[in-house]
Protein backbone atom coordinates (compact mmCIF):
# COMPACT_ATOMS: atom_id res chain seq x y z
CA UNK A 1 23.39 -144.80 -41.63
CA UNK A 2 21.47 -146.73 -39.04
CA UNK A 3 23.27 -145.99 -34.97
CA UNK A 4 23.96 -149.50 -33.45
CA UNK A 5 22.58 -148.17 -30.10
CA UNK A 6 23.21 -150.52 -27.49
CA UNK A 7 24.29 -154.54 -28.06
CA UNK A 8 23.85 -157.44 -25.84
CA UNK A 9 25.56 -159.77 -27.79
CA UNK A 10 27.38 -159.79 -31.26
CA UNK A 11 25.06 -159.30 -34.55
CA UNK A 12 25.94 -162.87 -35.62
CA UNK A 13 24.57 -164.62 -32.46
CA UNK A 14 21.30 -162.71 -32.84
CA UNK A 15 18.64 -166.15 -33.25
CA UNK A 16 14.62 -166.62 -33.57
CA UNK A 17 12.65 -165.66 -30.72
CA UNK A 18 15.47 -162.97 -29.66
CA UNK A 19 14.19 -159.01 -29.52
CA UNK A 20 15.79 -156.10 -31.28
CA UNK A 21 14.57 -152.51 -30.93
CA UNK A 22 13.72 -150.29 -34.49
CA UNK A 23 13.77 -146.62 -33.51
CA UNK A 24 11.88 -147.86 -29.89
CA UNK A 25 9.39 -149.99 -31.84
CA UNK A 26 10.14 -154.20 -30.95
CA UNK A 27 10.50 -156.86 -33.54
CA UNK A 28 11.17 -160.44 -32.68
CA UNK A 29 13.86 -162.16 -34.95
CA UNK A 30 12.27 -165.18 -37.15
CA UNK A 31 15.68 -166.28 -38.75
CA UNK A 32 19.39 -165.12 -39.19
CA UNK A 33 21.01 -166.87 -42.42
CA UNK A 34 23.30 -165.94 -45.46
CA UNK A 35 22.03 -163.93 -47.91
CA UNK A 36 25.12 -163.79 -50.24
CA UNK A 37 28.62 -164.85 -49.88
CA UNK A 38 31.18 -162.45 -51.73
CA UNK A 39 35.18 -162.84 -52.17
CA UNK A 40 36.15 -161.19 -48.54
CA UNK A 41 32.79 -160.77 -47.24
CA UNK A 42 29.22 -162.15 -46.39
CA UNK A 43 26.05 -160.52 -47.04
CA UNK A 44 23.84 -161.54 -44.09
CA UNK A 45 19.97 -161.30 -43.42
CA UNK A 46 17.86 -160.62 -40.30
CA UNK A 47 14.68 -161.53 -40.91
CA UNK A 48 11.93 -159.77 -38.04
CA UNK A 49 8.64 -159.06 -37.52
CA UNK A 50 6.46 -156.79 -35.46
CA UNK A 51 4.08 -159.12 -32.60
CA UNK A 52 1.91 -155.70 -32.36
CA UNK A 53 1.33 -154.47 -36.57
CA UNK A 54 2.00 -158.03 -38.15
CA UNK A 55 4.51 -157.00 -40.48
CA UNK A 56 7.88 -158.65 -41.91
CA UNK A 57 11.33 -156.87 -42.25
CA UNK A 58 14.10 -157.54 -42.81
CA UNK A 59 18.20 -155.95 -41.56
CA UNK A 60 20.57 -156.61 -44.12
CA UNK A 61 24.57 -156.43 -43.18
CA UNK A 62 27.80 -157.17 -44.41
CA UNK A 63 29.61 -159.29 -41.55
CA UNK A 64 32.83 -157.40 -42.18
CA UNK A 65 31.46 -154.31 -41.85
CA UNK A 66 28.26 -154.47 -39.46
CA UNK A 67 28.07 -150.45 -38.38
CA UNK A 68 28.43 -149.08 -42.10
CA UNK A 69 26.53 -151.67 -43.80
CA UNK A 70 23.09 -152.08 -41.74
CA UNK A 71 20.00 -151.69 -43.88
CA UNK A 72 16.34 -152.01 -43.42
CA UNK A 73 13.71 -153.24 -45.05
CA UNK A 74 9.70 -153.39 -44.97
CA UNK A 75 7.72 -156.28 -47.41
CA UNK A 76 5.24 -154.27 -49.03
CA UNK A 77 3.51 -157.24 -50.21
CA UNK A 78 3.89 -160.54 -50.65
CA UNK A 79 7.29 -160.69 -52.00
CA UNK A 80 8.95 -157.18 -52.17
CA UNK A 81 10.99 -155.70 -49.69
CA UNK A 82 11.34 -151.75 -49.91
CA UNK A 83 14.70 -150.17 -48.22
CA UNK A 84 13.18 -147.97 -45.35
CA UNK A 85 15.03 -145.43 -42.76
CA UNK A 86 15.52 -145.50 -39.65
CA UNK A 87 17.88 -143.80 -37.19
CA UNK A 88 18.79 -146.74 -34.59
CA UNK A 89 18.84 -149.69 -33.43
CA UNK A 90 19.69 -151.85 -30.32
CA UNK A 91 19.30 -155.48 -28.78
């Protein structure tokens, strides 16, 4: 389970150009949207990238349930996205 370290504002108001911190390492967010609606819950999707390696990920989250449900992903190429851990996070 990922720690939500430190927030400056509520997951949901996270939009492009803001910063978020991976286990120390900065990404810049490039869109916030709906993944997947369910009956009581939405899936939501972060989509970030790293200014300094050039590579997309992607935090995934239910909006109900934000400090259980945070996951993270790396694309491995062009179109797959591979769960990855990590300890914490903050913005």
């Amino acid at each position: 389970m990922i720690k939500i370290k430190k927030q400056s504002k509520p997951i949901a108001d996270l939009k492009k150009g803001d910063r978020i911190l991976i286990d120390g390492k900065a990404v810049i967010v490039d869109a916030h949207y709906l993944f997947m609606k369910h009956k009581t819950t939405t899936e939501m999707i972060i989509e970030v990238y790293s200014e300094k390696t050039e590579k997309d990920y992607q935090l995934r989250y239910f909006d109900d349930q934000v400090e259980t449900s945070l996951e993270f992903y790396a694309l491995e190429n062009d179109f797959q996205y591979t769960r990855k851990e990590v300890n914490e996070i903050e913005w």
